[in-house]
PDB file of N, CA and C in Angstrom:
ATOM      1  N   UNK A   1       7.598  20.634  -0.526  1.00  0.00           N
ATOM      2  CA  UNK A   1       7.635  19.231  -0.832  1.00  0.00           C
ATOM      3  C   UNK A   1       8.798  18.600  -0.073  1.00  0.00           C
ATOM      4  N   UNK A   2       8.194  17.493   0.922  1.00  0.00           N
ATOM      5  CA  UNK A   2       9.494  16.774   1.417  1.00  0.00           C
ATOM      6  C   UNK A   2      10.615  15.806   0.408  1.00  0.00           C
ATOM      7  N   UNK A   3      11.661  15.787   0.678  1.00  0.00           N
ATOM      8  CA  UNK A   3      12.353  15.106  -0.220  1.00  0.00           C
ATOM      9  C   UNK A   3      12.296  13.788   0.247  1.00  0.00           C
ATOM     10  N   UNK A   4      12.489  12.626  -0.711  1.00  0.00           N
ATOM     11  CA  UNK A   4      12.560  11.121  -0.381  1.00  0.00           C
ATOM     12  C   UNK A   4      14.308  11.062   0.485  1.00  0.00           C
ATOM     13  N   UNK A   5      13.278  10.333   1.274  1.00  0.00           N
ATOM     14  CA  UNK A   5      14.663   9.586   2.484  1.00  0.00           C
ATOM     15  C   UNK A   5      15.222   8.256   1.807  1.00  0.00           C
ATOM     16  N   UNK A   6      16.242   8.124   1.929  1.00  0.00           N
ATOM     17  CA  UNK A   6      17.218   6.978   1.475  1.00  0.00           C
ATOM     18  C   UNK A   6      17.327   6.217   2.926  1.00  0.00           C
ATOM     19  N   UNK A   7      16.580   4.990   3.101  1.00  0.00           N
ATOM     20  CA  UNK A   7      16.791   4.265   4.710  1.00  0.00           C
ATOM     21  C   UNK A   7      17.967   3.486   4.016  1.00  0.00           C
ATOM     22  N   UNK A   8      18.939   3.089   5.422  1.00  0.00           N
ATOM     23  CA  UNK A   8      19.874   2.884   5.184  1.00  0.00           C
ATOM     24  C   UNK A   8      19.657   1.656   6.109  1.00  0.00           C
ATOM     25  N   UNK A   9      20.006   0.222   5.489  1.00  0.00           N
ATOM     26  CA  UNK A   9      19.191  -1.316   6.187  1.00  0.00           C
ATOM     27  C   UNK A   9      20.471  -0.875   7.191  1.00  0.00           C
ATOM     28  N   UNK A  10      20.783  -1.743   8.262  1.00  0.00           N
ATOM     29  CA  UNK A  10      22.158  -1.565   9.250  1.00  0.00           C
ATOM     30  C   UNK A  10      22.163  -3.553   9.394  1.00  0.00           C
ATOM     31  N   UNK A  11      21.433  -4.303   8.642  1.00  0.00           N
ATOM     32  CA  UNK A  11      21.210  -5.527   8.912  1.00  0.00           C
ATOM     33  C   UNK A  11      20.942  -6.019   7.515  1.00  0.00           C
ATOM     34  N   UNK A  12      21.711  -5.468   6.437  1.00  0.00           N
ATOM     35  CA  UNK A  12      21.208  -5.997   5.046  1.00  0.00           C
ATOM     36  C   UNK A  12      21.149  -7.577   4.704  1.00  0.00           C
ATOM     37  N   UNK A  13      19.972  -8.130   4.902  1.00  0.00           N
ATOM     38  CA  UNK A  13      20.476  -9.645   4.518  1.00  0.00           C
ATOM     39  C   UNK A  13      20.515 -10.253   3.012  1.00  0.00           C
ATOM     40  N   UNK A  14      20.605  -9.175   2.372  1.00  0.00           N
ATOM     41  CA  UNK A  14      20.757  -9.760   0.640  1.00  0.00           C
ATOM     42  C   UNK A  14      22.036  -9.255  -0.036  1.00  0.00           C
ATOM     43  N   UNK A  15      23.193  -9.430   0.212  1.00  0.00           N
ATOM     44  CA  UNK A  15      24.664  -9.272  -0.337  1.00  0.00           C
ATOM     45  C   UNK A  15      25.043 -10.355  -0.928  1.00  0.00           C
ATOM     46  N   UNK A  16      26.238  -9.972  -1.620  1.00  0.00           N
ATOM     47  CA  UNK A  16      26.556 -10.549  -2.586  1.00  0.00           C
ATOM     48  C   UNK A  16      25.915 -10.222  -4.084  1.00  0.00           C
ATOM     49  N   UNK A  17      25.504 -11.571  -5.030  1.00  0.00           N
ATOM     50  CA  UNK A  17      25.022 -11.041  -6.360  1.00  0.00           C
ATOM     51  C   UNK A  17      23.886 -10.160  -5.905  1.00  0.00           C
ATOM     52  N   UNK A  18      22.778 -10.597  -5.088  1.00  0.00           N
ATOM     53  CA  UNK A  18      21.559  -9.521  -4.984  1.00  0.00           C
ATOM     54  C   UNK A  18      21.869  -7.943  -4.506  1.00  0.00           C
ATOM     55  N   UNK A  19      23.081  -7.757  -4.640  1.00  0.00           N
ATOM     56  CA  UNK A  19      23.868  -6.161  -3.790  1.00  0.00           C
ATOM     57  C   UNK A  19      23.918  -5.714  -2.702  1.00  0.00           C
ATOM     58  N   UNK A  20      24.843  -5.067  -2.332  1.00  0.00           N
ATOM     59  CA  UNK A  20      25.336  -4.790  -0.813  1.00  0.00           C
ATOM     60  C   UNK A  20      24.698  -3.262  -0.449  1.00  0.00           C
ATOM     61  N   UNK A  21      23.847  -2.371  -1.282  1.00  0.00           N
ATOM     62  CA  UNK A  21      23.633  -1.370  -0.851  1.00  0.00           C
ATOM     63  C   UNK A  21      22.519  -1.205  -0.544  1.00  0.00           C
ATOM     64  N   UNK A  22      21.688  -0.246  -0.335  1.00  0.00           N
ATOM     65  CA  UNK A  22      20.416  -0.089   0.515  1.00  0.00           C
ATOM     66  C   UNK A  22      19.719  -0.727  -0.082  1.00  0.00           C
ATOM     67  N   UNK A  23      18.216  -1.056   0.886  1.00  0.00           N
ATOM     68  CA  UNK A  23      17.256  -1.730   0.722  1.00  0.00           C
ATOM     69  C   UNK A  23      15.893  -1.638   0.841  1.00  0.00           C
ATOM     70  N   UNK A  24      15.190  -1.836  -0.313  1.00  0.00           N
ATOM     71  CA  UNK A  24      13.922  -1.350   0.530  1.00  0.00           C
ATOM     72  C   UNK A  24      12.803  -2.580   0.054  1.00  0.00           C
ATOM     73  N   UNK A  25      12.502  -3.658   1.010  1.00  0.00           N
ATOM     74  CA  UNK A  25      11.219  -4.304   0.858  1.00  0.00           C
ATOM     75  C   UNK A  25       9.827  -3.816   0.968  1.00  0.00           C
ATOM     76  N   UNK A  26       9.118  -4.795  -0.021  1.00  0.00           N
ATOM     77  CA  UNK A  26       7.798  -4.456  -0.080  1.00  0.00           C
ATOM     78  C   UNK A  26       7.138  -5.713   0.307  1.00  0.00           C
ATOM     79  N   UNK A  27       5.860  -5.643   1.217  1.00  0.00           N
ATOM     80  CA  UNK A  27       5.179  -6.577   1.700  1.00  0.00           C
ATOM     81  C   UNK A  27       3.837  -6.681   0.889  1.00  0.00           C
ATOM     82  N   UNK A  28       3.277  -7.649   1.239  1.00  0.00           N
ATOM     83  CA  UNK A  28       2.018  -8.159   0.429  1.00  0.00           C
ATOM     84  C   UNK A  28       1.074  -6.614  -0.130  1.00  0.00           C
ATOM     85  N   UNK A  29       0.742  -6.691  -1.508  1.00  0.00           N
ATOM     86  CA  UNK A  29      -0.144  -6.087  -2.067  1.00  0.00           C
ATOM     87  C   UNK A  29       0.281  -5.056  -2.862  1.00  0.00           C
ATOM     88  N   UNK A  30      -0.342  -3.765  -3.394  1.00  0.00           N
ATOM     89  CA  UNK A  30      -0.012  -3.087  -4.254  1.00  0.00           C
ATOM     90  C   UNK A  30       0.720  -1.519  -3.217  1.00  0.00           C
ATOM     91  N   UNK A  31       1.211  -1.167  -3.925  1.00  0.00           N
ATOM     92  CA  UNK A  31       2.258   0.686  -2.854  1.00  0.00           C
ATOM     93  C   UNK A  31       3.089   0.981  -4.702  1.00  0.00           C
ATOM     94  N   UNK A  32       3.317   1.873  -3.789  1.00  0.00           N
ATOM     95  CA  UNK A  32       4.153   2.559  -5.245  1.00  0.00           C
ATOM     96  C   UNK A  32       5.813   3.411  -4.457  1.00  0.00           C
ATOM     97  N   UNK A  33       6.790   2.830  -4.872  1.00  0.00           N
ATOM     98  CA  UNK A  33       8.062   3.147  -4.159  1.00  0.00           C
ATOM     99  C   UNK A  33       8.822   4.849  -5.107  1.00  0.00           C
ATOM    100  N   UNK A  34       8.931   5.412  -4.235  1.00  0.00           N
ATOM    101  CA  UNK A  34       9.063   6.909  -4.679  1.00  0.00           C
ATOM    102  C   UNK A  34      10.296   6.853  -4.922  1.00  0.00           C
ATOM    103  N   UNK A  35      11.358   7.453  -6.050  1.00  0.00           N
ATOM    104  CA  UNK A  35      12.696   6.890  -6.237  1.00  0.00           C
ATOM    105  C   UNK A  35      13.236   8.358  -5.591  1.00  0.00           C
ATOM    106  N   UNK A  36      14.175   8.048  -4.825  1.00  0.00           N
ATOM    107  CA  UNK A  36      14.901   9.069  -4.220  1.00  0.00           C
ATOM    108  C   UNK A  36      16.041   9.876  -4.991  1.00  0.00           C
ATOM    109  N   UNK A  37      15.909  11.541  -4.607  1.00  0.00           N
ATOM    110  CA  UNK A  37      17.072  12.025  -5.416  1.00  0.00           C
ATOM    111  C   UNK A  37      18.132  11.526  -5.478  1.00  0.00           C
ATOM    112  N   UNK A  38      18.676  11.689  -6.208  1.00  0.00           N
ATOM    113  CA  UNK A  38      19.895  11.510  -6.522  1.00  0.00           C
ATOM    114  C   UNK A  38      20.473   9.819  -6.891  1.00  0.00           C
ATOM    115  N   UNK A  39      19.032   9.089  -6.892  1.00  0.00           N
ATOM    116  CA  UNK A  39      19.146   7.685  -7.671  1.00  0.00           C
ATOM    117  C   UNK A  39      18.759   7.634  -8.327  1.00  0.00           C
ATOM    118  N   UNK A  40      20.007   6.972  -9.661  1.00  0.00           N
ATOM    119  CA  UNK A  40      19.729   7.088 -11.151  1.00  0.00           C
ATOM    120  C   UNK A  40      19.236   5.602 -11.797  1.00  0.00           C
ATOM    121  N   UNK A  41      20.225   4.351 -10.890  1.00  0.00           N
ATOM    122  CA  UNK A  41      19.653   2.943 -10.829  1.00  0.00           C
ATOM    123  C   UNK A  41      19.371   2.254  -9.598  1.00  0.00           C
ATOM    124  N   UNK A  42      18.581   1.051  -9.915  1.00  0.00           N
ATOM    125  CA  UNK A  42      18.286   0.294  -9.189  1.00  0.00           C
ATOM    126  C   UNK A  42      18.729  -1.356  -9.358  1.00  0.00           C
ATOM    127  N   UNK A  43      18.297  -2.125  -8.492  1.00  0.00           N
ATOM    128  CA  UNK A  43      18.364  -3.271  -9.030  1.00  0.00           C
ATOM    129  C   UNK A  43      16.947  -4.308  -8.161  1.00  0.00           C
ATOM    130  N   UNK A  44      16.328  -4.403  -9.327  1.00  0.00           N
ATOM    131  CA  UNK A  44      15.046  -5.009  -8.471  1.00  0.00           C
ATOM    132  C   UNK A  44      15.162  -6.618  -8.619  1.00  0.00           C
ATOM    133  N   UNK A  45      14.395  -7.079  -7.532  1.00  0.00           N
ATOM    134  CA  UNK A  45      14.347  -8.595  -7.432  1.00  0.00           C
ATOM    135  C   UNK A  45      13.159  -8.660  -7.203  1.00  0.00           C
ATOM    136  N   UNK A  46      12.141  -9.850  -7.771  1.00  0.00           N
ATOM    137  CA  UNK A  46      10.977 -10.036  -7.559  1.00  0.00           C
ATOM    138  C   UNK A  46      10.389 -11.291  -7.384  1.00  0.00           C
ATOM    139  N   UNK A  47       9.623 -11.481  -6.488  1.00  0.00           N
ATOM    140  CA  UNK A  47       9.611 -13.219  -5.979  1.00  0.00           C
ATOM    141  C   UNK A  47       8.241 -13.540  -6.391  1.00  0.00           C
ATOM    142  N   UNK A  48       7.064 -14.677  -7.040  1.00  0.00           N
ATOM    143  CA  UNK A  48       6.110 -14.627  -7.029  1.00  0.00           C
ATOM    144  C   UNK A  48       5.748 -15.765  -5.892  1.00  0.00           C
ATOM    145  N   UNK A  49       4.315 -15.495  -5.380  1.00  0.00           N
ATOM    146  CA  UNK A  49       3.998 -16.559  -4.318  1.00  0.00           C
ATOM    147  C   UNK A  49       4.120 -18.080  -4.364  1.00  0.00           C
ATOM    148  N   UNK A  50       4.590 -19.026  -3.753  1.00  0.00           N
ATOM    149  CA  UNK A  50       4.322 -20.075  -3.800  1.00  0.00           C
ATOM    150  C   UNK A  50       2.680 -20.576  -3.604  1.00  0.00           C
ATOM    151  N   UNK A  51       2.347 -21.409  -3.826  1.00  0.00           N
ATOM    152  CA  UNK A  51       1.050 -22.019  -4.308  1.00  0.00           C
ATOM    153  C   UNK A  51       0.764 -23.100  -3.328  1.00  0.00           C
ATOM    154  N   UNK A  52      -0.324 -23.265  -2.515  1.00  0.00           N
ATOM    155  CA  UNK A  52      -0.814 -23.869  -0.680  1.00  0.00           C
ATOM    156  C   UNK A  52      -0.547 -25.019  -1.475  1.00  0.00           C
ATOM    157  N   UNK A  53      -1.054 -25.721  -0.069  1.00  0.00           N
ATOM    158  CA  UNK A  53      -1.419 -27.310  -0.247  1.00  0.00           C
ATOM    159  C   UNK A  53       0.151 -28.221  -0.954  1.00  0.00           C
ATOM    160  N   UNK A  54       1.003 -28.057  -0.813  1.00  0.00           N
ATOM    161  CA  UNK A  54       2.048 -28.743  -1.187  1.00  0.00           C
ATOM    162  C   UNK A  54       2.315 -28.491  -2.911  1.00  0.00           C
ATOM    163  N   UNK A  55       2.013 -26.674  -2.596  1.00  0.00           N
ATOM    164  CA  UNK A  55       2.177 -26.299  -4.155  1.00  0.00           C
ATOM    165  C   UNK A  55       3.497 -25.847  -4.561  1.00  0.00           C
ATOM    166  N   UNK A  56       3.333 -25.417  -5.822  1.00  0.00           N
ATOM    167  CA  UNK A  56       4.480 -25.366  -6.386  1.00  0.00           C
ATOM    168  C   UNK A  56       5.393 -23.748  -5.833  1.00  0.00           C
ATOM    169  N   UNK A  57       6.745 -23.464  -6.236  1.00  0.00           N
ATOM    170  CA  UNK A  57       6.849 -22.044  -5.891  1.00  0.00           C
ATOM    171  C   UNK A  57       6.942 -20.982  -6.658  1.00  0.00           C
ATOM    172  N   UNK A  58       6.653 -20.102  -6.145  1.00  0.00           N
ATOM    173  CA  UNK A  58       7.106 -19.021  -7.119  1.00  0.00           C
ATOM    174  C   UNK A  58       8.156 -18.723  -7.938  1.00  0.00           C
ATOM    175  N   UNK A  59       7.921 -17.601  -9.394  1.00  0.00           N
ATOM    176  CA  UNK A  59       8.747 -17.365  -9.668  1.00  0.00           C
ATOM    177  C   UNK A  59       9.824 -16.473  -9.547  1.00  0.00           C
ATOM    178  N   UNK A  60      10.918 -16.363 -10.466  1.00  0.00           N
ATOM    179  CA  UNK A  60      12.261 -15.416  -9.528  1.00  0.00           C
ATOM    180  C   UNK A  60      12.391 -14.292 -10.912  1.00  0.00           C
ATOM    181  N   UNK A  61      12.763 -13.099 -10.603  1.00  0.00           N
ATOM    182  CA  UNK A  61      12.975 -11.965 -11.537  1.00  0.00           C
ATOM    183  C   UNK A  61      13.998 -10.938 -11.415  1.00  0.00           C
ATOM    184  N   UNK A  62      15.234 -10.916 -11.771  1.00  0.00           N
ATOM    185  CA  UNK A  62      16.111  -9.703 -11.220  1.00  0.00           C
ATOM    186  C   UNK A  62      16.798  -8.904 -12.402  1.00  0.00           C
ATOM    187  N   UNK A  63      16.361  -7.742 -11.791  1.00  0.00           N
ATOM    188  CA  UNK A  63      16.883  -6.851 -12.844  1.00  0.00           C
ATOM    189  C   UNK A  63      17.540  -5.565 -12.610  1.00  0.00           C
ATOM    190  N   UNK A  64      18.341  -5.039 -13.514  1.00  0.00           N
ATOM    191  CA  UNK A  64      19.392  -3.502 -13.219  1.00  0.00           C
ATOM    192  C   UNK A  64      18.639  -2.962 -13.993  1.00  0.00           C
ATOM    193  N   UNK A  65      18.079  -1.829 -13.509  1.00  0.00           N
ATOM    194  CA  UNK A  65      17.364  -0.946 -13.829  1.00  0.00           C
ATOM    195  C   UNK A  65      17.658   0.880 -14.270  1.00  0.00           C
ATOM    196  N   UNK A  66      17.953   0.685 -15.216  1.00  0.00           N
ATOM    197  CA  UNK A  66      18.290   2.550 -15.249  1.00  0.00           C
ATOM    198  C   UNK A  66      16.984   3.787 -15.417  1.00  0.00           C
ATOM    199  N   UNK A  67      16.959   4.034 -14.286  1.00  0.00           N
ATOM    200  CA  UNK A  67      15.547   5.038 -13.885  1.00  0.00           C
ATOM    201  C   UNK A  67      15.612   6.559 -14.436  1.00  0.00           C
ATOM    202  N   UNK A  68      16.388   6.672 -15.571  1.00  0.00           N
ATOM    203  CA  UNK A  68      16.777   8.218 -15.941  1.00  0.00           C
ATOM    204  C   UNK A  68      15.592   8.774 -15.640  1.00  0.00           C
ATOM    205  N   UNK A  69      14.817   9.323 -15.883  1.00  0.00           N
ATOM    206  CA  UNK A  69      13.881  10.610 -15.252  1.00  0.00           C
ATOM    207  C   UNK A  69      12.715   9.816 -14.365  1.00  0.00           C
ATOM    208  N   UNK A  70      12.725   8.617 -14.166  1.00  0.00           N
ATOM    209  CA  UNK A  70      11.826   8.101 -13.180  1.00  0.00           C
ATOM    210  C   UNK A  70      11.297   8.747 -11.708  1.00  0.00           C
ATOM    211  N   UNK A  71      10.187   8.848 -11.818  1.00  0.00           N
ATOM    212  CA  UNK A  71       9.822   9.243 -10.144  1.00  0.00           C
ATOM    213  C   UNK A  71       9.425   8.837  -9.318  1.00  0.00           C
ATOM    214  N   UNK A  72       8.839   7.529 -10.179  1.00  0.00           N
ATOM    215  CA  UNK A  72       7.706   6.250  -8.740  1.00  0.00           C
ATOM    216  C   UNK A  72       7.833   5.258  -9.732  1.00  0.00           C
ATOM    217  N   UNK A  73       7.939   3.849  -9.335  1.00  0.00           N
ATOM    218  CA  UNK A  73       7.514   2.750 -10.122  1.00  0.00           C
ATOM    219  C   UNK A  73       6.351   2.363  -8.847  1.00  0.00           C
ATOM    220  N   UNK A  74       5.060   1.561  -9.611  1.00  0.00           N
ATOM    221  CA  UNK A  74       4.094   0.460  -8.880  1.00  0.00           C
ATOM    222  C   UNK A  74       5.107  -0.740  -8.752  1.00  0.00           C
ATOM    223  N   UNK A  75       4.707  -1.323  -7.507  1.00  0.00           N
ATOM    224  CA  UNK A  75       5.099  -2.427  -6.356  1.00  0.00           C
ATOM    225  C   UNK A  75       4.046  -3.470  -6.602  1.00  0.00           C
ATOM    226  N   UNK A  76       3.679  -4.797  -6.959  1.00  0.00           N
ATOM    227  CA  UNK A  76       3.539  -5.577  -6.389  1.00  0.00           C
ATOM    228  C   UNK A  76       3.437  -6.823  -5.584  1.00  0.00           C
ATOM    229  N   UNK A  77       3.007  -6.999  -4.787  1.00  0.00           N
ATOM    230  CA  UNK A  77       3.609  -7.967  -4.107  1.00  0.00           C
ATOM    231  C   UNK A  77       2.450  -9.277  -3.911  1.00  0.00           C
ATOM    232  N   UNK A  78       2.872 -10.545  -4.804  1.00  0.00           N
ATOM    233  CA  UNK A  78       1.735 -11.343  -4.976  1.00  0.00           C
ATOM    234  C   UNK A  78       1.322 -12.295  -3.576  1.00  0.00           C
ATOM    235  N   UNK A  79      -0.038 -12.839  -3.197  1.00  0.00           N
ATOM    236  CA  UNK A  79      -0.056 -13.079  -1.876  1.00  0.00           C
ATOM    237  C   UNK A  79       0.153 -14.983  -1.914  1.00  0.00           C
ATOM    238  N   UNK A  80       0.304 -15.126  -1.330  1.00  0.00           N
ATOM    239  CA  UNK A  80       0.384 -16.688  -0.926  1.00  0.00           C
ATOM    240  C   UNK A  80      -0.501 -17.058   0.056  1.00  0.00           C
ATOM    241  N   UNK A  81      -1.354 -18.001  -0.500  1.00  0.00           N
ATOM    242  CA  UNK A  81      -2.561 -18.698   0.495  1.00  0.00           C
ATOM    243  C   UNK A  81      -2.382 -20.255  -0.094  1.00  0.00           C
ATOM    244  N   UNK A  82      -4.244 -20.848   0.088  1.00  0.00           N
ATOM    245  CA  UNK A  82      -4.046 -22.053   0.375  1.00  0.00           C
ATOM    246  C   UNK A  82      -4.637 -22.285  -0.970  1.00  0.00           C
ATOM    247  N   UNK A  83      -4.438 -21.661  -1.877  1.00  0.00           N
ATOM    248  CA  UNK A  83      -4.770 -21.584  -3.490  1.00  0.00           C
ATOM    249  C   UNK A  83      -3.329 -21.765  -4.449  1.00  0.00           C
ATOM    250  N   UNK A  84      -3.743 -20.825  -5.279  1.00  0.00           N
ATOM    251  CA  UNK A  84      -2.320 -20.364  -6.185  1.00  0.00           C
ATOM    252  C   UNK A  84      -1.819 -19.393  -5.496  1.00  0.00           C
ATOM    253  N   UNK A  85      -0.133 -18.879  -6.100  1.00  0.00           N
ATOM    254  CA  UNK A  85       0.338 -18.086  -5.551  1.00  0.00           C
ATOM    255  C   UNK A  85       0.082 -16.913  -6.100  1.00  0.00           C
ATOM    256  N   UNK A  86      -0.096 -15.547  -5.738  1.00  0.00           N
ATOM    257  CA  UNK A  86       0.137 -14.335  -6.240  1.00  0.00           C
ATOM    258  C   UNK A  86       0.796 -13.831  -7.250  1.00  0.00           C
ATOM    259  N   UNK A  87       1.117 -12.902  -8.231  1.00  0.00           N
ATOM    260  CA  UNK A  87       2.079 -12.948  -9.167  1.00  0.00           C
ATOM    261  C   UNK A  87       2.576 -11.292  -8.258  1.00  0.00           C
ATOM    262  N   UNK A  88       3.904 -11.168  -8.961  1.00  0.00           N
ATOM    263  CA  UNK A  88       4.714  -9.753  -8.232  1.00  0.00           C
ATOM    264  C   UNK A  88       4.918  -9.236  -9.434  1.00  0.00           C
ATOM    265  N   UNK A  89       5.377  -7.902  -9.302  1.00  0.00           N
ATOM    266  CA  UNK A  89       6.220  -6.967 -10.019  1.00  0.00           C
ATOM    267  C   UNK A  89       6.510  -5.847  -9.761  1.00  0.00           C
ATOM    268  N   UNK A  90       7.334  -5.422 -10.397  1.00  0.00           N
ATOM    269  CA  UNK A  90       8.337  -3.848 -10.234  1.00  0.00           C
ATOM    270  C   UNK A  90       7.872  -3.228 -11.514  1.00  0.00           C
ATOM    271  N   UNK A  91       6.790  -2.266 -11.896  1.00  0.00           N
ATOM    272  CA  UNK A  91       6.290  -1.653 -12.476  1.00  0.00           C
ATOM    273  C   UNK A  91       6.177  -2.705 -14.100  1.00  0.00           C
ATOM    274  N   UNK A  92       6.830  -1.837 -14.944  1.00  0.00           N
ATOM    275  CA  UNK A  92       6.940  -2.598 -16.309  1.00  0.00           C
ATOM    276  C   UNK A  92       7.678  -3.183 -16.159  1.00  0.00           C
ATOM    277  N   UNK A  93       8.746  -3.073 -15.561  1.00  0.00           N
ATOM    278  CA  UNK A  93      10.569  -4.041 -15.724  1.00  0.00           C
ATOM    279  C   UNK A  93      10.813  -5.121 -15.463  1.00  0.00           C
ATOM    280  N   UNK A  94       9.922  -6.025 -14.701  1.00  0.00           N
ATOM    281  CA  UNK A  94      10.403  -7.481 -14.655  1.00  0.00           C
ATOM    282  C   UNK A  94       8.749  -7.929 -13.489  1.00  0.00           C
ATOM    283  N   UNK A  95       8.631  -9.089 -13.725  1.00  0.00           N
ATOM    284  CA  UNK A  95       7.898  -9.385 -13.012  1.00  0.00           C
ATOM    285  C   UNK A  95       7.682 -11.408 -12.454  1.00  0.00           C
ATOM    286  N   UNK A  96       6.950 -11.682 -11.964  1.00  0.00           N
ATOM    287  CA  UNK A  96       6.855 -13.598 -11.740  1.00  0.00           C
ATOM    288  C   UNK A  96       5.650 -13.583 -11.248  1.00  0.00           C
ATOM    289  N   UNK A  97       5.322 -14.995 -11.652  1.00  0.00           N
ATOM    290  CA  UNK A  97       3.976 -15.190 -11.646  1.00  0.00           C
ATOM    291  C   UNK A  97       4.366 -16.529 -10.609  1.00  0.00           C
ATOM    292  N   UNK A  98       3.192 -16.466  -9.590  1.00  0.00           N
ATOM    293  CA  UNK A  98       2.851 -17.332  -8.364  1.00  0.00           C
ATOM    294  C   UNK A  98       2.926 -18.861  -8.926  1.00  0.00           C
ATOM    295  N   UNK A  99       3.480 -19.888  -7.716  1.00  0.00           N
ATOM    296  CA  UNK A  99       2.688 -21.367  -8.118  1.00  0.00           C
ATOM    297  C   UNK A  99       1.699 -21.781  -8.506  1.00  0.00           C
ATOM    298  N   UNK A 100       1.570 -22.965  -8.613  1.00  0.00           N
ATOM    299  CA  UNK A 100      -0.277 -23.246  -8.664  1.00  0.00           C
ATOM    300  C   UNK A 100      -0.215 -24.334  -7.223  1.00  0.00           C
ATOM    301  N   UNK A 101      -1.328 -24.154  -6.771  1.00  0.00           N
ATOM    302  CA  UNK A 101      -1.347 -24.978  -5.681  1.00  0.00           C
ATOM    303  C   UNK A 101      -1.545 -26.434  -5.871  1.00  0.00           C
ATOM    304  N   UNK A 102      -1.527 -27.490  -4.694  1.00  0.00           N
ATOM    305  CA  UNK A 102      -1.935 -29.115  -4.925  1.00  0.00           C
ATOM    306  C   UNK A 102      -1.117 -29.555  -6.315  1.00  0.00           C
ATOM    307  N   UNK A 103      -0.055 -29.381  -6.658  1.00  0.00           N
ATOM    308  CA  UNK A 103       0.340 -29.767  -7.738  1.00  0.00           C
ATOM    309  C   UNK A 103       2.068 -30.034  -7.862  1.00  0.00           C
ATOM    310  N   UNK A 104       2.900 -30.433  -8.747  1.00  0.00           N
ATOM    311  CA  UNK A 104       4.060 -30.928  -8.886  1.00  0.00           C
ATOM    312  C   UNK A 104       4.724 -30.085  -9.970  1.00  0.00           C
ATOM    313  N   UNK A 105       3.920 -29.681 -10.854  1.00  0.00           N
ATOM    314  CA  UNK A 105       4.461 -28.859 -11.950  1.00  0.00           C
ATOM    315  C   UNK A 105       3.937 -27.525 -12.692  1.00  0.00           C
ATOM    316  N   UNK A 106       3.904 -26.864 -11.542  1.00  0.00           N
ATOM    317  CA  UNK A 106       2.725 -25.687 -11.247  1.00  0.00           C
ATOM    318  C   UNK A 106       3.839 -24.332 -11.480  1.00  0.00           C
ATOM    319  N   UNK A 107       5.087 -24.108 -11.274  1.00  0.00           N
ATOM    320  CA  UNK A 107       5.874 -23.715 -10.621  1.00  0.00           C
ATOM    321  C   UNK A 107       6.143 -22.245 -11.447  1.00  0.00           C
ATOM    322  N   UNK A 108       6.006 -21.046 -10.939  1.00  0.00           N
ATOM    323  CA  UNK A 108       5.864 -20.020 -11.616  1.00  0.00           C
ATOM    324  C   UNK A 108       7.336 -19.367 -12.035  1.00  0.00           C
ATOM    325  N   UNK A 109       6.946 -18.571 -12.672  1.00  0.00           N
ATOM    326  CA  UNK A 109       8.119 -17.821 -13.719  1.00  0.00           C
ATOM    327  C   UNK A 109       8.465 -16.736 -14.080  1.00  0.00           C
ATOM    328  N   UNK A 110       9.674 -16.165 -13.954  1.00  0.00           N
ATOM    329  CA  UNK A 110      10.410 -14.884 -13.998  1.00  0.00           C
ATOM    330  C   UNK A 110      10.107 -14.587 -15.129  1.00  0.00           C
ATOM    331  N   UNK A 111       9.661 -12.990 -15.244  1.00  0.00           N
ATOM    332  CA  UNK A 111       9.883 -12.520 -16.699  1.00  0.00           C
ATOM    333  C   UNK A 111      10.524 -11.133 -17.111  1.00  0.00           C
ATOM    334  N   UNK A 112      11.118 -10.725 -17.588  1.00  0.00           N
ATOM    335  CA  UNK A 112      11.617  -9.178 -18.012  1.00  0.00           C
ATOM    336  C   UNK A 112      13.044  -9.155 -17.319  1.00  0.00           C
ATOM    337  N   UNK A 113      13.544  -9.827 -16.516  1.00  0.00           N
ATOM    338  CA  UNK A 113      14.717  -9.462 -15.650  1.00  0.00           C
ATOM    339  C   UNK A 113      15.544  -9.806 -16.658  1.00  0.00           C
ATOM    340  N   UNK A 114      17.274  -9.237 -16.488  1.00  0.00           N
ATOM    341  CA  UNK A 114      18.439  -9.953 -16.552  1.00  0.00           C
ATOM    342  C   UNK A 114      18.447 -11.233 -16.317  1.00  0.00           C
ATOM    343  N   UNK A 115      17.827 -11.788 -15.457  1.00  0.00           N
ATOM    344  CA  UNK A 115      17.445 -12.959 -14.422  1.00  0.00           C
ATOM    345  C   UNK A 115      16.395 -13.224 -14.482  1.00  0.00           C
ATOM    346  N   UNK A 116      15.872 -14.338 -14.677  1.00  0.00           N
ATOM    347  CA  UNK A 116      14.688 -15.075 -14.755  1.00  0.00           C
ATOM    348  C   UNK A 116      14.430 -16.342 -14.313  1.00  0.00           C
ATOM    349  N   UNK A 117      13.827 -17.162 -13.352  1.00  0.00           N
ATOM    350  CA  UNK A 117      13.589 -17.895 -12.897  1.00  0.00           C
ATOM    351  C   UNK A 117      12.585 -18.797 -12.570  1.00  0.00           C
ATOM    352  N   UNK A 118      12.378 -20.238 -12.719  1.00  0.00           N
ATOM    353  CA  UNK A 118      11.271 -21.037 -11.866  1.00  0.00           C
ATOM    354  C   UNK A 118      11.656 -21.246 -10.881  1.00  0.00           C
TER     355      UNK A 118
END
């Protein structure tokens, strides 16, 4: 069994409160992120899609995560078109739900994080 690699960003653009240590993005749709030895936490952030047509945006979700015997959380990553937005999440632990499109007060919403956001 290969062991999980720890990529190491050399261009991290999320420091500060969102953290200065490694990184790993997920792009549109569902994957499942394998937690690497010797990591016990995380800290996930989760964006939901904004919503077409001069829609509303997504919502925001961030959370510290303690993964004691964890081995994989599900990824997803909600899509943005010319509809509503997608909804995201980081397994059970926090998640946001997409805009609604053509609208002013559509605007989606963080849930489960430390952090929660429209």
């Amino acid at each position: 069994m290969a062991l999980a690699e720890i990529q190491q960003s050399t261009t991290n653009p999320i420091t500060g409160v969102f953290g200065t240590g490694q990184v790993k993005m997920f792009t549109v749709g569902s994957s499942t992120w394998t937690v690497p030895i010797g990591v016990t936490r995380c800290r996930a952030r989760v964006w939901g899609a904004g919503g077409g047509n001069s829609g509303c945006g997504g919502g925001f979700a961030m959370k510290e995560i303690d993964l004691g015997a964890t081995t994989s959380v599900a990824v997803t990553v909600g899509l943005g078109s010319s509809g509503n937005g997608g909804s995201s999440s980081f397994g059970a632990y926090c998640s946001a739900t997409g805009g609604t499109a053509n609208s002013t007060s559509g605007q989606g919403t963080g849930t489960g994080g430390d952090i929660n956001s429209t």
